[in-house]
Protein backbone atom coordinates (compact mmCIF):
# COMPACT_ATOMS: atom_id res chain seq x y z
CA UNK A 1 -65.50 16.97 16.42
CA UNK A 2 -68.35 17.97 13.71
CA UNK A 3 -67.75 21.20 12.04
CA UNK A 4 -70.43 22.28 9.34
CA UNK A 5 -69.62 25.08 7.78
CA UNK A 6 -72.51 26.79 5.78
CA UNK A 7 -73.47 30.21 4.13
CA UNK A 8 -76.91 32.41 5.71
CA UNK A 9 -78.71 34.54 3.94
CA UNK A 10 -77.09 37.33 3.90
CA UNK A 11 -74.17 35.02 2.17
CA UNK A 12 -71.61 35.26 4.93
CA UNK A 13 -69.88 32.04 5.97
CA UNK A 14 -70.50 31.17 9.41
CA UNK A 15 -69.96 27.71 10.92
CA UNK A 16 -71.34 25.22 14.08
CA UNK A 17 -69.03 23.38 16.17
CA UNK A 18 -69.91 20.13 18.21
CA UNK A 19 -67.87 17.87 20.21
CA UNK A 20 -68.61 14.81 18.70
CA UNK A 21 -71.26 13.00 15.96
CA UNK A 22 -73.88 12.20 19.03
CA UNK A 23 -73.86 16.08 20.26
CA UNK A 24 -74.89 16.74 16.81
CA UNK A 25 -77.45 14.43 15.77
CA UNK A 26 -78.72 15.53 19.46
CA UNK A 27 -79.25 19.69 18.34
CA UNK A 28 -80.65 18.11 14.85
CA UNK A 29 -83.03 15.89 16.32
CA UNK A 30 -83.98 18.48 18.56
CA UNK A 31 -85.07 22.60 17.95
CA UNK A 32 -82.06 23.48 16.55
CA UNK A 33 -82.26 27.18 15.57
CA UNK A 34 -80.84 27.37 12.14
CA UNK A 35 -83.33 27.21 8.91
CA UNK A 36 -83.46 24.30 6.95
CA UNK A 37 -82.48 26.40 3.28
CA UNK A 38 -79.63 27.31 4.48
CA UNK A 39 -76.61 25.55 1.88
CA UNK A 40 -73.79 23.45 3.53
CA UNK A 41 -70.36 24.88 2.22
CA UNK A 42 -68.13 21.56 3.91
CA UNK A 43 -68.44 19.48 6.71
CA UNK A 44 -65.83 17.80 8.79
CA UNK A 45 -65.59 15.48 10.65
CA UNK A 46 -62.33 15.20 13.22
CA UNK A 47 -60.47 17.16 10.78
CA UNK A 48 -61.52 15.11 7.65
CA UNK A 49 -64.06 16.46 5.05
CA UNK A 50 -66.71 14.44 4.37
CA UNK A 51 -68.40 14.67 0.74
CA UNK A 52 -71.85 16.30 1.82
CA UNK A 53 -73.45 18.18 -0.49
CA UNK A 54 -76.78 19.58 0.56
CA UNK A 55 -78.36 21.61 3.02
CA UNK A 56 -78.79 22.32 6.69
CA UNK A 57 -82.28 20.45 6.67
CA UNK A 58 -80.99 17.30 5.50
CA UNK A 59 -78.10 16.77 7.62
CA UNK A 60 -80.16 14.84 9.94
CA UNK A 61 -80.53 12.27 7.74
CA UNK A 62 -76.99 12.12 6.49
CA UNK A 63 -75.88 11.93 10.08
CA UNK A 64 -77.74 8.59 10.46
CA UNK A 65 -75.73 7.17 7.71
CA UNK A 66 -72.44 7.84 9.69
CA UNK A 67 -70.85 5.18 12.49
């Protein structure tokens, strides 16, 4: 399971949930509705955090680098 938890703009902490790396890189790859600005507070990955620091709009990328 991917978890990223990030802050909007109105600086609440919300988070997205998918089952697995390839569901994710799927909604990135695709329209997914959340803008790019928008800071990444921690990411997980099956219940490990995984040192991202960065934003929404380059997750995409740092998704790629995963196995």
């Amino acid at each position: 399971m991917i978890i990223i938890h990030y802050q909007d703009a109105y600086k609440i902490d919300r988070k997205q949930e998918f089952d697995n790396l390839d569901a994710a890189k799927l909604a990135f790859s695709g329209c997914l509705t959340l803008p790019d600005y928008y800071p990444v507070t921690k990411l997980t990955r099956d219940g490990h955090e995984l040192d991202y620091k960065g934003t929404i709009g380059d997750l995409y990328r740092y998704f790629q680098t995963l196995d």
